[in-house]
C-alpha atoms as a PDB file:
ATOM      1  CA  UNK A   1     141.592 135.821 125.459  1.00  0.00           C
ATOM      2  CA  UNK A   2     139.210 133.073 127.123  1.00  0.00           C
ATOM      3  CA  UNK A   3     136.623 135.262 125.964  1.00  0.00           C
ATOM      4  CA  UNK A   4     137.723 134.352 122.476  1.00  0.00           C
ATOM      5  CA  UNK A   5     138.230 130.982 123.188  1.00  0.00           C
ATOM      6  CA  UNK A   6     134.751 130.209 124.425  1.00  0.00           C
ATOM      7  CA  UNK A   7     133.328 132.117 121.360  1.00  0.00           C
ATOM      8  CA  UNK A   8     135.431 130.292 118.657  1.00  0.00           C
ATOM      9  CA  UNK A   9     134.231 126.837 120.365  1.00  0.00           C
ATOM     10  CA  UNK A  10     130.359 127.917 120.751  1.00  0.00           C
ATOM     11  CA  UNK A  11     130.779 129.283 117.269  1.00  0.00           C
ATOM     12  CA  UNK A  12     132.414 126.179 116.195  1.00  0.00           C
ATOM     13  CA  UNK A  13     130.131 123.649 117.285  1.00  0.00           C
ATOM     14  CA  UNK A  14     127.196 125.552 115.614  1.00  0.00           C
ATOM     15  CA  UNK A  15     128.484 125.266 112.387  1.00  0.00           C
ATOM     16  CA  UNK A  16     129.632 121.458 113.376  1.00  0.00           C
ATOM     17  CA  UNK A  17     125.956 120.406 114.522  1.00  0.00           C
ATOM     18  CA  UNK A  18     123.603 122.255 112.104  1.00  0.00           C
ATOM     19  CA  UNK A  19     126.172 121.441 109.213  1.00  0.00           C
ATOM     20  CA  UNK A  20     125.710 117.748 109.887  1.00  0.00           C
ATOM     21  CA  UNK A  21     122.416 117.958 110.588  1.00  0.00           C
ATOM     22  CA  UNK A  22     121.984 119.592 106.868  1.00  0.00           C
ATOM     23  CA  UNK A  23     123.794 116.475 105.344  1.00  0.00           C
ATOM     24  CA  UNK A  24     121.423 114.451 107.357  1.00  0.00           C
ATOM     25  CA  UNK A  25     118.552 116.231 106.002  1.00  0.00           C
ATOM     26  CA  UNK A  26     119.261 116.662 102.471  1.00  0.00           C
ATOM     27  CA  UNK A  27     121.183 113.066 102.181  1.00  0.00           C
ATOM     28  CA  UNK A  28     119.734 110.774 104.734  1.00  0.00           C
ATOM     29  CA  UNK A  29     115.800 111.996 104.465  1.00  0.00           C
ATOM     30  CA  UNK A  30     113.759 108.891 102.972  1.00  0.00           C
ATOM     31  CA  UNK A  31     111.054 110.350  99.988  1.00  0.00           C
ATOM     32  CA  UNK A  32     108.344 110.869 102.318  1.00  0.00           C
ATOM     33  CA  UNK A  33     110.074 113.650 103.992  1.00  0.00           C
ATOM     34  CA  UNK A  34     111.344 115.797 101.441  1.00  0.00           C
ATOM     35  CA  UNK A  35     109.170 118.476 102.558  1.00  0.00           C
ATOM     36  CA  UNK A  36     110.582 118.021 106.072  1.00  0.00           C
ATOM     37  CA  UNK A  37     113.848 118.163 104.953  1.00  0.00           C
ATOM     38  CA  UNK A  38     113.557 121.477 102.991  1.00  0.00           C
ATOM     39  CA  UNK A  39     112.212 122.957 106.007  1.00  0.00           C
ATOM     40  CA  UNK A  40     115.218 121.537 108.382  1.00  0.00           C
ATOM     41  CA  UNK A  41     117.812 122.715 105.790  1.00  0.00           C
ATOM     42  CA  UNK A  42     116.833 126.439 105.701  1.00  0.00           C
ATOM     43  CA  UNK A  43     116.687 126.781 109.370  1.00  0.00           C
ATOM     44  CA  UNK A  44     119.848 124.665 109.610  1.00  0.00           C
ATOM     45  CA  UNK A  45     121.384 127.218 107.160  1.00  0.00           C
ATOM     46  CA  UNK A  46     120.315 130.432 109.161  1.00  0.00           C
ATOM     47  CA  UNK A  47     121.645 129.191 112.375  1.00  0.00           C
ATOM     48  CA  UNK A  48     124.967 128.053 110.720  1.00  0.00           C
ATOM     49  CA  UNK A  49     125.409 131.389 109.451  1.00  0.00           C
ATOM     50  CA  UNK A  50     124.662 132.962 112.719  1.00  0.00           C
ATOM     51  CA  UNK A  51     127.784 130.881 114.235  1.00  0.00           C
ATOM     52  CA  UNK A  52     129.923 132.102 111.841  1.00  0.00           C
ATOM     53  CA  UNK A  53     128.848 135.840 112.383  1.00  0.00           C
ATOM     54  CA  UNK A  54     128.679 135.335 115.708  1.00  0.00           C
ATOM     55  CA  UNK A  55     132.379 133.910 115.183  1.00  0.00           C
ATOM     56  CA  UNK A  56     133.485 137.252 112.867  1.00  0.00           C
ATOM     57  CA  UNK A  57     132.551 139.564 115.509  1.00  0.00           C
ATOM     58  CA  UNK A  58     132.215 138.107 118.855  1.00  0.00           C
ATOM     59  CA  UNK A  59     130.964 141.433 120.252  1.00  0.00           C
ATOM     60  CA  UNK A  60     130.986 142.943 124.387  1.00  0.00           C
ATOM     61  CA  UNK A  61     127.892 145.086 125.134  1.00  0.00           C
ATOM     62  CA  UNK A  62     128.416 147.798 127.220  1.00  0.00           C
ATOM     63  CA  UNK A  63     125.423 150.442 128.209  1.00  0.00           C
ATOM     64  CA  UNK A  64     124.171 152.225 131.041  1.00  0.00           C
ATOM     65  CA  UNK A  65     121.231 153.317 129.304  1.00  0.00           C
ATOM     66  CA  UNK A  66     123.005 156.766 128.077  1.00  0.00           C
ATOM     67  CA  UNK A  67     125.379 154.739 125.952  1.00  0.00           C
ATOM     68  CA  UNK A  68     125.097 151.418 124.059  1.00  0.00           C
ATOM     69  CA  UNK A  69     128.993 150.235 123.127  1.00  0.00           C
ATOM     70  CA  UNK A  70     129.603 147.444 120.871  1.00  0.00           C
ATOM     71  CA  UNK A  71     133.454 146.268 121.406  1.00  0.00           C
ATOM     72  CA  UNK A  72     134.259 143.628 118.927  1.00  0.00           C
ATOM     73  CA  UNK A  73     136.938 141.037 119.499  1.00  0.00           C
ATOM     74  CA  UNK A  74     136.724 138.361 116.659  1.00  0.00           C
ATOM     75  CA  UNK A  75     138.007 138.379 113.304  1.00  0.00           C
ATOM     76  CA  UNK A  76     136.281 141.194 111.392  1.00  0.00           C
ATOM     77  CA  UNK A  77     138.756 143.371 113.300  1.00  0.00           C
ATOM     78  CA  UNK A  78     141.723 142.888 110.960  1.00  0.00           C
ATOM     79  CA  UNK A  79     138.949 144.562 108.594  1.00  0.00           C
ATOM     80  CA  UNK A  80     137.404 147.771 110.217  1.00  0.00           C
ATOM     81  CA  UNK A  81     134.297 148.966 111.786  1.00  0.00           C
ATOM     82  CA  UNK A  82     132.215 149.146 109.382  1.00  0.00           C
ATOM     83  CA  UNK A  83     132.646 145.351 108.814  1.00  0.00           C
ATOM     84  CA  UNK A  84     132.190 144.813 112.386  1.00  0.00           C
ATOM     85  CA  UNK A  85     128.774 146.532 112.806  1.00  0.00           C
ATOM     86  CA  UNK A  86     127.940 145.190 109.706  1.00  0.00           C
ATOM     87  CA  UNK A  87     128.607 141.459 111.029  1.00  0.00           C
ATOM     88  CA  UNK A  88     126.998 142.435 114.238  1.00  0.00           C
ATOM     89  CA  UNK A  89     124.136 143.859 112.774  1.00  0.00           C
ATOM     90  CA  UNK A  90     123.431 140.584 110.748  1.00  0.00           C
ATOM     91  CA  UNK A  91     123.999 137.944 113.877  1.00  0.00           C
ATOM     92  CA  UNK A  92     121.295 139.510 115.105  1.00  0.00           C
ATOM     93  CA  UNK A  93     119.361 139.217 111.734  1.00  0.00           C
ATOM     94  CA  UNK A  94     119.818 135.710 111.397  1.00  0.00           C
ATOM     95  CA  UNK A  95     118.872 134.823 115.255  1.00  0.00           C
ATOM     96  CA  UNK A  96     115.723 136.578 114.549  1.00  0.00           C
ATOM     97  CA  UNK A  97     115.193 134.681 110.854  1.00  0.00           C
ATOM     98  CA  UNK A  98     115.715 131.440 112.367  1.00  0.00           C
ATOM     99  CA  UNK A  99     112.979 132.472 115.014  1.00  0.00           C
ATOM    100  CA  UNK A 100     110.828 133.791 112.440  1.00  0.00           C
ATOM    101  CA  UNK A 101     111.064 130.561 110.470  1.00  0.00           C
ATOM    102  CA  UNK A 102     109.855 128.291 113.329  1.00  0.00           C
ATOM    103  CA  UNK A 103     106.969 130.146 113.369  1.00  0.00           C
ATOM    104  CA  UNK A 104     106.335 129.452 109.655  1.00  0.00           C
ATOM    105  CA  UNK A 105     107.212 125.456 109.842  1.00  0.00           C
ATOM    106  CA  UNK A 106     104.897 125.258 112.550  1.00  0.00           C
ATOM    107  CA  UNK A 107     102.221 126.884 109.394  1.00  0.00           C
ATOM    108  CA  UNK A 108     103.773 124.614 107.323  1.00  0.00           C
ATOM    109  CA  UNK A 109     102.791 121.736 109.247  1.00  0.00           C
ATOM    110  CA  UNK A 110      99.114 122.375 110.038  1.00  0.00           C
ATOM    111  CA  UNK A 111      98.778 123.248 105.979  1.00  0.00           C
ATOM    112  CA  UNK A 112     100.141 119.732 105.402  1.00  0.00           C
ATOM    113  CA  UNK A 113      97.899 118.018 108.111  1.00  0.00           C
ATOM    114  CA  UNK A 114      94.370 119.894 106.948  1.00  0.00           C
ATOM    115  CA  UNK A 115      95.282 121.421 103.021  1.00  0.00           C
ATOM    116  CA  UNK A 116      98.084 119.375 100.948  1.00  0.00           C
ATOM    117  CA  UNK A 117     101.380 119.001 100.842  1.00  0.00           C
ATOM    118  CA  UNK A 118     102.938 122.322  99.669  1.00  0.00           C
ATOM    119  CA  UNK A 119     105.699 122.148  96.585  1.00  0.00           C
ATOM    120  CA  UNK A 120     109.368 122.692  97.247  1.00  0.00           C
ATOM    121  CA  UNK A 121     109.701 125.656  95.690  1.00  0.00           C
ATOM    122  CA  UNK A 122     106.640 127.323  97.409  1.00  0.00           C
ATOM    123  CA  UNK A 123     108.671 126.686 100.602  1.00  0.00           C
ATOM    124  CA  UNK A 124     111.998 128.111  99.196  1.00  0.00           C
ATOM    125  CA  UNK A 125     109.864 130.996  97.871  1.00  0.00           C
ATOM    126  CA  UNK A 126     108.458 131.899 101.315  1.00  0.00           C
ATOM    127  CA  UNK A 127     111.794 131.524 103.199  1.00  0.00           C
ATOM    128  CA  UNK A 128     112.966 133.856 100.517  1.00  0.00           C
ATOM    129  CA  UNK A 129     109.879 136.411 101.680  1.00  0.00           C
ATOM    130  CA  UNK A 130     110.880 136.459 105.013  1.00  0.00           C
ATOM    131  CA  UNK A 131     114.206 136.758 105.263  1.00  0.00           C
ATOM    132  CA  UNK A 132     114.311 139.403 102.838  1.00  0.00           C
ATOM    133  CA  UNK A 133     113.222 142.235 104.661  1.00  0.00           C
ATOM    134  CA  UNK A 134     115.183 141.118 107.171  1.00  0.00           C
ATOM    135  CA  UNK A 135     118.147 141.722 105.435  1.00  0.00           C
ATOM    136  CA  UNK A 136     116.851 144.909 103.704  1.00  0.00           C
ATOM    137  CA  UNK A 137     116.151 146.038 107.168  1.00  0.00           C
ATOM    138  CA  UNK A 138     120.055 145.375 108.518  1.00  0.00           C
ATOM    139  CA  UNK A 139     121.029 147.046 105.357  1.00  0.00           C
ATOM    140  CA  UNK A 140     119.266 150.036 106.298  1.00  0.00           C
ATOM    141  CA  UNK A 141     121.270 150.437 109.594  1.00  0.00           C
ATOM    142  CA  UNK A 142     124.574 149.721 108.262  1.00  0.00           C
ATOM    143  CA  UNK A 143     124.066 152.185 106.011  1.00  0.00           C
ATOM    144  CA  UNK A 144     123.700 155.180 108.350  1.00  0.00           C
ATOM    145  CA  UNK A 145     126.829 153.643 110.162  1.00  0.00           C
ATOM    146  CA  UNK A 146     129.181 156.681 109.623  1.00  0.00           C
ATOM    147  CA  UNK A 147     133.009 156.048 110.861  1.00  0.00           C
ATOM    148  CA  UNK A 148     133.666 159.277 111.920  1.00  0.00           C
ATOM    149  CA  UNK A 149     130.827 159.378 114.347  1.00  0.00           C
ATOM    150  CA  UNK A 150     130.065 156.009 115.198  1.00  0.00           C
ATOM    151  CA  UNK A 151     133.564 154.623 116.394  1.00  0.00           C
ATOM    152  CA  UNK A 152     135.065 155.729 119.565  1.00  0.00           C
ATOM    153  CA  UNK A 153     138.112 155.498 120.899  1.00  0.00           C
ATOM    154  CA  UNK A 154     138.644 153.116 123.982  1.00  0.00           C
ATOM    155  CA  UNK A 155     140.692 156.084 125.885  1.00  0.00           C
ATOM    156  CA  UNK A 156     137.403 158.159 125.817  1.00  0.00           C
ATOM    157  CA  UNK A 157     134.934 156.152 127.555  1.00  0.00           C
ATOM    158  CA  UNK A 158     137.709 154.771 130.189  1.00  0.00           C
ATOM    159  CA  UNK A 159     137.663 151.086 128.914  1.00  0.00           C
ATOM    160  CA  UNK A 160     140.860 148.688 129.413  1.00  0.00           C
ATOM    161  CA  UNK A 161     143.375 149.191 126.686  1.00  0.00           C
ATOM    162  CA  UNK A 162     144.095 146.592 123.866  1.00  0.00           C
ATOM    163  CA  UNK A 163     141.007 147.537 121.625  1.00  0.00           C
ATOM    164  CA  UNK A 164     141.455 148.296 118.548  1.00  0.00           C
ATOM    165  CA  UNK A 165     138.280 150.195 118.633  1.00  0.00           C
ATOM    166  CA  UNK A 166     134.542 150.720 120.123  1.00  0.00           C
ATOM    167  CA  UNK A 167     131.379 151.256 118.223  1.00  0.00           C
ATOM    168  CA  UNK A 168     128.845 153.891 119.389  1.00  0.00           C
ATOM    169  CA  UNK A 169     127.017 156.576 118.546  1.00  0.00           C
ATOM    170  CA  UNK A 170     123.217 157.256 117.521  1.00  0.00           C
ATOM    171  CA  UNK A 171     123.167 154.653 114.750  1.00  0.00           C
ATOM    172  CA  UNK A 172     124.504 151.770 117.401  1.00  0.00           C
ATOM    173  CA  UNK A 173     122.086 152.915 120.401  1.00  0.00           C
ATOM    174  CA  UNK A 174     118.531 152.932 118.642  1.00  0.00           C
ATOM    175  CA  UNK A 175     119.717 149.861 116.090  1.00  0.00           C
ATOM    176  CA  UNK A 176     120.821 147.745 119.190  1.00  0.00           C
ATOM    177  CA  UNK A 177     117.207 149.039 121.132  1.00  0.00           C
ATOM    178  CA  UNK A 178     115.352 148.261 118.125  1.00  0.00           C
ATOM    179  CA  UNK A 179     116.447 144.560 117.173  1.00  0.00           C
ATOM    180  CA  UNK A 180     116.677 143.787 120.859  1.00  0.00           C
ATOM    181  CA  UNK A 181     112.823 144.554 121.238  1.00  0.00           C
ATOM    182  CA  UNK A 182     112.203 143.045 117.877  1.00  0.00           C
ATOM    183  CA  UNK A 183     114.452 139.727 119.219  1.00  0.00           C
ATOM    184  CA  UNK A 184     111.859 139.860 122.425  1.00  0.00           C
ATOM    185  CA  UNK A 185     108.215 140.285 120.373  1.00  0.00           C
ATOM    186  CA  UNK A 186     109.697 137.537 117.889  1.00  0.00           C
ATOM    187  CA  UNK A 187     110.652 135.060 120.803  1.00  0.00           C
ATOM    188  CA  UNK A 188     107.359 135.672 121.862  1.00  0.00           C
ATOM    189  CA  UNK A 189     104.890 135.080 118.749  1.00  0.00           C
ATOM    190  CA  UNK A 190     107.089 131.813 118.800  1.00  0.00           C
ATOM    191  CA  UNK A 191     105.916 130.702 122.228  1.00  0.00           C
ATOM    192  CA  UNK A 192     102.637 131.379 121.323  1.00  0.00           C
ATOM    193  CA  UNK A 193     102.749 129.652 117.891  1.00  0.00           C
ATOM    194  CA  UNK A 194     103.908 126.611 119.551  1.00  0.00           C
ATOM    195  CA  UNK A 195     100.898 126.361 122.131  1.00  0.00           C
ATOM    196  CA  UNK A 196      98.486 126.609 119.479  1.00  0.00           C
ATOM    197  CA  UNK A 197     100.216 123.857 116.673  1.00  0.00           C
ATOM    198  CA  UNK A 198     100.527 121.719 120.079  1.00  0.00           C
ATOM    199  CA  UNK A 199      97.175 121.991 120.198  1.00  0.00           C
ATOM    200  CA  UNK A 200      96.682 121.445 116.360  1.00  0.00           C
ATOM    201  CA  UNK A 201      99.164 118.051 116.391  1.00  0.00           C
ATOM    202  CA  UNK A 202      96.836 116.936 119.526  1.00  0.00           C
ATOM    203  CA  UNK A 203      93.535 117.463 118.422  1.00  0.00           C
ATOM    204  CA  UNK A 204      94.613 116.327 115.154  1.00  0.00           C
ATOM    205  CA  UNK A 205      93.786 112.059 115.643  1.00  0.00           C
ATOM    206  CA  UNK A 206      89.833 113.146 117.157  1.00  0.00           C
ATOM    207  CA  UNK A 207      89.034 115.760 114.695  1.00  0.00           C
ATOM    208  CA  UNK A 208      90.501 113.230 111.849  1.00  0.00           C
ATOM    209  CA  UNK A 209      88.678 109.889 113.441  1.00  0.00           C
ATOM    210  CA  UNK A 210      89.800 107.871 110.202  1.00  0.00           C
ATOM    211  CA  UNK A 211      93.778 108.497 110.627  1.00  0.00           C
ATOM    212  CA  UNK A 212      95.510 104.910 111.835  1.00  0.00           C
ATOM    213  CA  UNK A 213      97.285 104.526 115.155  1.00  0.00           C
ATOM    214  CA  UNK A 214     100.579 104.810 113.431  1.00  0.00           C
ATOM    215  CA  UNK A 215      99.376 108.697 112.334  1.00  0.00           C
ATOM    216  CA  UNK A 216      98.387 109.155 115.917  1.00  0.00           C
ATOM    217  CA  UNK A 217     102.113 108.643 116.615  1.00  0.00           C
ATOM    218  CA  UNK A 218     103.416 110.418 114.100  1.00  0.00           C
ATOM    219  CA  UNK A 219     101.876 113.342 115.185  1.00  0.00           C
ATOM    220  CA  UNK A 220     103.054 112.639 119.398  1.00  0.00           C
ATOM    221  CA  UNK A 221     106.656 112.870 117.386  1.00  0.00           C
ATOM    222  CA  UNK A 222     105.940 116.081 116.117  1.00  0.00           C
ATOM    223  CA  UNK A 223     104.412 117.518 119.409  1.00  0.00           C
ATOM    224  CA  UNK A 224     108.418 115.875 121.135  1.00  0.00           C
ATOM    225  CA  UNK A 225     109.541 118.442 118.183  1.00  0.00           C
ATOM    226  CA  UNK A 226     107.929 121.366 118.875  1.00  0.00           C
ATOM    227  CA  UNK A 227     108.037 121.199 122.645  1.00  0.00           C
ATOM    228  CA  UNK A 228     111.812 121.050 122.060  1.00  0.00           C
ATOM    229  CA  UNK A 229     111.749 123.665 120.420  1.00  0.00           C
ATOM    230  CA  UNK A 230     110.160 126.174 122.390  1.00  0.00           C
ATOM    231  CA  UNK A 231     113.093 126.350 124.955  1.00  0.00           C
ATOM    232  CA  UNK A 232     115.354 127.466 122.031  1.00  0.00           C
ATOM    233  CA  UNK A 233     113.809 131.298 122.322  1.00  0.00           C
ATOM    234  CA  UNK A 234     114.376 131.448 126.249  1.00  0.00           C
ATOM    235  CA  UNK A 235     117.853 131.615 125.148  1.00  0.00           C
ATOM    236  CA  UNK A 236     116.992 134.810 123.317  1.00  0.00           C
ATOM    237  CA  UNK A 237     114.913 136.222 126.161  1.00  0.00           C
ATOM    238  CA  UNK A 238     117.498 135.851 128.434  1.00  0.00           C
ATOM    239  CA  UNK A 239     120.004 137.376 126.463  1.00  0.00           C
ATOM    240  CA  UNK A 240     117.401 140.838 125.911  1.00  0.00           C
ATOM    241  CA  UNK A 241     116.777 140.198 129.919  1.00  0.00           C
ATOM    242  CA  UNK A 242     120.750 140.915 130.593  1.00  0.00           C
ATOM    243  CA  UNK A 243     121.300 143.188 128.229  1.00  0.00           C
ATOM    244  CA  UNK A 244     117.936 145.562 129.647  1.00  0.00           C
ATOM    245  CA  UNK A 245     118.755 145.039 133.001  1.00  0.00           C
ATOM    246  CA  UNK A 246     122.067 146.766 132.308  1.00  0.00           C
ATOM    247  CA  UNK A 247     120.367 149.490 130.793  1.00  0.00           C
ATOM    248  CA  UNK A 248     118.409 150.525 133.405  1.00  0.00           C
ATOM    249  CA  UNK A 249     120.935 149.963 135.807  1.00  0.00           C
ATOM    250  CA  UNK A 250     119.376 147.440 137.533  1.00  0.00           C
ATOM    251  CA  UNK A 251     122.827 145.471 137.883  1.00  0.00           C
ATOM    252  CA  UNK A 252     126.080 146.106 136.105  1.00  0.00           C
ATOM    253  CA  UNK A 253     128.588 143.283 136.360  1.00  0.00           C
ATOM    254  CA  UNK A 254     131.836 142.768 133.180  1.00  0.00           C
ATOM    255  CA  UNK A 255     130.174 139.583 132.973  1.00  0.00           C
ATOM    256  CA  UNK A 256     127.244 140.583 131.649  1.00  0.00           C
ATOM    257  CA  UNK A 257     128.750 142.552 129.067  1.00  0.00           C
ATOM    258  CA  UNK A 258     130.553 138.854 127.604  1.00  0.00           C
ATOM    259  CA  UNK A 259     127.639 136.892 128.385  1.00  0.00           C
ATOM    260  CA  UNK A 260     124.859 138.029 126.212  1.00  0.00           C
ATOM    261  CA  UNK A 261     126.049 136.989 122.894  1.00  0.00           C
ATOM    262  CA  UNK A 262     127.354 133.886 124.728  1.00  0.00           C
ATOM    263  CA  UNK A 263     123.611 133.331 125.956  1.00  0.00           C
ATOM    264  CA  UNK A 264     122.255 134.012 122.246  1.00  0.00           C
ATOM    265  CA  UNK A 265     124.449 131.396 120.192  1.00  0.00           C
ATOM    266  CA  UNK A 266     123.075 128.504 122.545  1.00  0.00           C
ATOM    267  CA  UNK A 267     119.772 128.715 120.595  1.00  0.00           C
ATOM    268  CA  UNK A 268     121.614 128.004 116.977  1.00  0.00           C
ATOM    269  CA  UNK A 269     123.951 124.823 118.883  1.00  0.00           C
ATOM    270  CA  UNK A 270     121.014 123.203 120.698  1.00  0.00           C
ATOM    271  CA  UNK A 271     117.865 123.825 117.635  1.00  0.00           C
ATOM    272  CA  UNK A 272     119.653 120.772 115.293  1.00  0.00           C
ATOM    273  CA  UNK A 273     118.931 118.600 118.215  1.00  0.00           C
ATOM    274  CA  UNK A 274     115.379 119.000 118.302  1.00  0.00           C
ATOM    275  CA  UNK A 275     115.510 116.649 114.823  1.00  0.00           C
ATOM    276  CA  UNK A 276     118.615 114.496 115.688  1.00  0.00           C
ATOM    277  CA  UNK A 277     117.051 113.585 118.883  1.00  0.00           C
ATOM    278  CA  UNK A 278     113.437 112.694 117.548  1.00  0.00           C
ATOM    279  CA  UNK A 279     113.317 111.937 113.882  1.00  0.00           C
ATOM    280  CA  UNK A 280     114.250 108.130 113.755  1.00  0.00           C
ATOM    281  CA  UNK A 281     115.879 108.783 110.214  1.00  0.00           C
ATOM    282  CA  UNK A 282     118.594 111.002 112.075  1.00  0.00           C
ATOM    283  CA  UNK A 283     118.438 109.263 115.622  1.00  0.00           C
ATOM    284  CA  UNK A 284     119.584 106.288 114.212  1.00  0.00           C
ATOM    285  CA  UNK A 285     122.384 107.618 112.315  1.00  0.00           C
ATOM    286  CA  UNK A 286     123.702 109.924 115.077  1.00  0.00           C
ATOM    287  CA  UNK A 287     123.458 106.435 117.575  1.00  0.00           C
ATOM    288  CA  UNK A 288     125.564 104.770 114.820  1.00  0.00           C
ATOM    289  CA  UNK A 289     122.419 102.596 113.731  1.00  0.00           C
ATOM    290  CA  UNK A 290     122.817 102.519 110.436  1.00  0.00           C
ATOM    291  CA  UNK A 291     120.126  99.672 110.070  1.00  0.00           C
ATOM    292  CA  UNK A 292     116.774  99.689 110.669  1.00  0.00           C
ATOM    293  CA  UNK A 293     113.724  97.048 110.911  1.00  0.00           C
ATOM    294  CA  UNK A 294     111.562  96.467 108.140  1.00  0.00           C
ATOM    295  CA  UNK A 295     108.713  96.445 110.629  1.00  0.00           C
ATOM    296  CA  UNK A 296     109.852 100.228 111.750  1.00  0.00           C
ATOM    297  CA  UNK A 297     109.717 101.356 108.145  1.00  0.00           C
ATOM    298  CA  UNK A 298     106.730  99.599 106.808  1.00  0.00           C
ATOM    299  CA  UNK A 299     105.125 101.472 109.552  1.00  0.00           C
ATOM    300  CA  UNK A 300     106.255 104.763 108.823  1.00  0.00           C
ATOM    301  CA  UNK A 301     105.315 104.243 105.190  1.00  0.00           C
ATOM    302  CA  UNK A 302     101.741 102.887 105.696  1.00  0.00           C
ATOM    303  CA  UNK A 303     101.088 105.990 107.850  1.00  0.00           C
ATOM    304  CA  UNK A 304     102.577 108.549 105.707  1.00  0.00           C
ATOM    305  CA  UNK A 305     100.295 106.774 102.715  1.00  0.00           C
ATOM    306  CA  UNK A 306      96.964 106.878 105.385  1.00  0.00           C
ATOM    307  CA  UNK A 307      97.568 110.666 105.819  1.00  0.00           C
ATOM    308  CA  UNK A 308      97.900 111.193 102.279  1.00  0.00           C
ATOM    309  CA  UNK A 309      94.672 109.543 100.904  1.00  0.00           C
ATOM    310  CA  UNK A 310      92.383 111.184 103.606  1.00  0.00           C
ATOM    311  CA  UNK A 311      90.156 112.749 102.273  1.00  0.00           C
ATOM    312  CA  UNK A 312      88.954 116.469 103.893  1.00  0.00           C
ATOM    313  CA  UNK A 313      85.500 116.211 105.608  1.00  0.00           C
ATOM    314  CA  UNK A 314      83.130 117.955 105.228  1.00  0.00           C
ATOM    315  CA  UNK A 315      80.690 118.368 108.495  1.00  0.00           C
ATOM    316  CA  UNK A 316      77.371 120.733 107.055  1.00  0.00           C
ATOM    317  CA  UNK A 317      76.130 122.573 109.647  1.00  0.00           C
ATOM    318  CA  UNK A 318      72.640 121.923 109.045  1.00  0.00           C
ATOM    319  CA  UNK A 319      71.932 118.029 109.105  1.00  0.00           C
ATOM    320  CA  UNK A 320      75.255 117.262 111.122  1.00  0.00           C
ATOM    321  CA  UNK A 321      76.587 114.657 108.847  1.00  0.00           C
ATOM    322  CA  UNK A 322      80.094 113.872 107.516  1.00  0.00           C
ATOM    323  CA  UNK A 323      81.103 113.704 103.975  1.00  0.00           C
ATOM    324  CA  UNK A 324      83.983 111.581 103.141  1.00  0.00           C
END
């Protein structure tokens, strides 16, 4: 039961946080961040639907390595296995969407800094792309789920009692094995996406020697952003790290088995803080500061306009000079 509890709360406040941090964004963005905002709202989206996954199954991992179980507690009991895996199987989809998507803001953002501003509905089209075969791909699994062989009852495997029932089987073991290590390579392409826009946002005010000071800024913001963000996959890494270490019986402990989806659904509760926290548009409306100097937004607007009219420059590689 506090099992449960401590789901329905973590699953709760994920849907609390990135909900209002969606209002923010679509309602409380000023004109020169739409693009911003369409990017916050999709990954605010993914990890709100992870809570409430996360929420419909609340699932225990069991394995040794010969066996994988998947006992669900949460509400898509009261519906049946199938609806169980199927939630299961599409947590995990949409913790690995919401990765994949920081990986393509950070492309977003060097595109914006050195190409032009992409349209709105290039960036709905390409979260569209992406989560796509994500979804095809969880639809695949679900549908080799067979009842008869895939649930198991609790009696057989010597669990505690009170279980309505326990998924396993071939389908469970090498989906769970395969989105695990996909969770893992994702988590990683993110770390390494966010060393090298880091290094994009930094080198950004030298390689552009025309930007203004208030640009310069802008981009130390977005740097505050991103190295925020890269925390939010050690969450996922340390979830894979208990789950592996249980299957090669490196440690077994029941706490374990609770923990790892516990450990996962910290990344979707902390991620809307990397924008409440440092985007003054949100900061100041999460402190309760509804108003805000002129000097503070005349700022803000003269860079945003600076960034815009730069022109690209062109450095030949013959004579050395630059083309404005």
């Amino acid at each position: 039961m506090l099992y449960q509890n401590v789901q329905v709360v973590l699953s709760a406040l994920g849907v609390v946080i990135n909900g209002f941090t969606l209002i923010l964004a679509l309602t409380k963005s000023p004109r020169i961040m739409r693009l911003c905002a369409v990017i916050i709202a999709i990954k605010t989206t993914t990890d709100i639907m992870a809570s409430v996954m996360n929420a419909f199954t609340m699932s225990r991992i069991v394995t040794d390595g010969n066996y994988i179980f998947i006992i669900p507690t949460g509400y898509c009991t009261s519906i049946g296995p199938t609806a169980c895996y199927s939630g299961h199987m599409f947590y995990i989809c949409f913790l690995e969407c919401n990765l994949i998507w920081m990986i393509s803001s950070y492309i977003f953002r060097y595109y914006i800094l050195y190409v032009k501003d992409p349209k709105r509905k290039t960036i709905q089209l390409t979260a569209f792309c992406l989560i796509t075969p994500c979804f095809f791909h969880m639809t695949a699994w679900i549908s080799f789920f067979e009842r008869k062989t895939d649930v198991i009852p609790f009696e057989k495997v010597g669990l505690e009692p009170g279980n309505i029932f326990i998924l396993g089987g071939t389908v469970v073991y090498y989906s769970t094995i395969t989105l695990f290590i996909q969770l893992f390579i994702t988590g990683i392409l993110v770390v390494c996406s966010y060393f090298w826009i880091r290094r994009v946002l930094i080198n950004y005010s030298q390689i552009m020697g025309a930007i203004s000071r208030e640009t310069k800024n802008l981009n130390k913001l977005l740097v505050k952003i991103v190295t925020f963000q890269v925390f939010l996959p050690s969450f996922i890494f340390l979830g894979v790290f208990l789950f592996f270490i249980q299957f090669f019986n490196v440690y077994h402990h029941v706490l374990l088995e609770y923990s790892i989806s516990i450990v996962f659904m910290l990344s979707p509760i902390l991620s809307p803080f990397s924008y409440l926290l440092f985007v003054p548009h949100y900061r100041n409306f999460f402190l309760f500061k509804r108003t805000r100097s002129d000097s503070t937004t005349s700022l803000e607007l003269r860079a945003m306009r600076m960034r815009n009219r730069t022109t690209r420059i062109i450095i030949t590689s013959t004579s050395g000079t630059v083309i404005v």
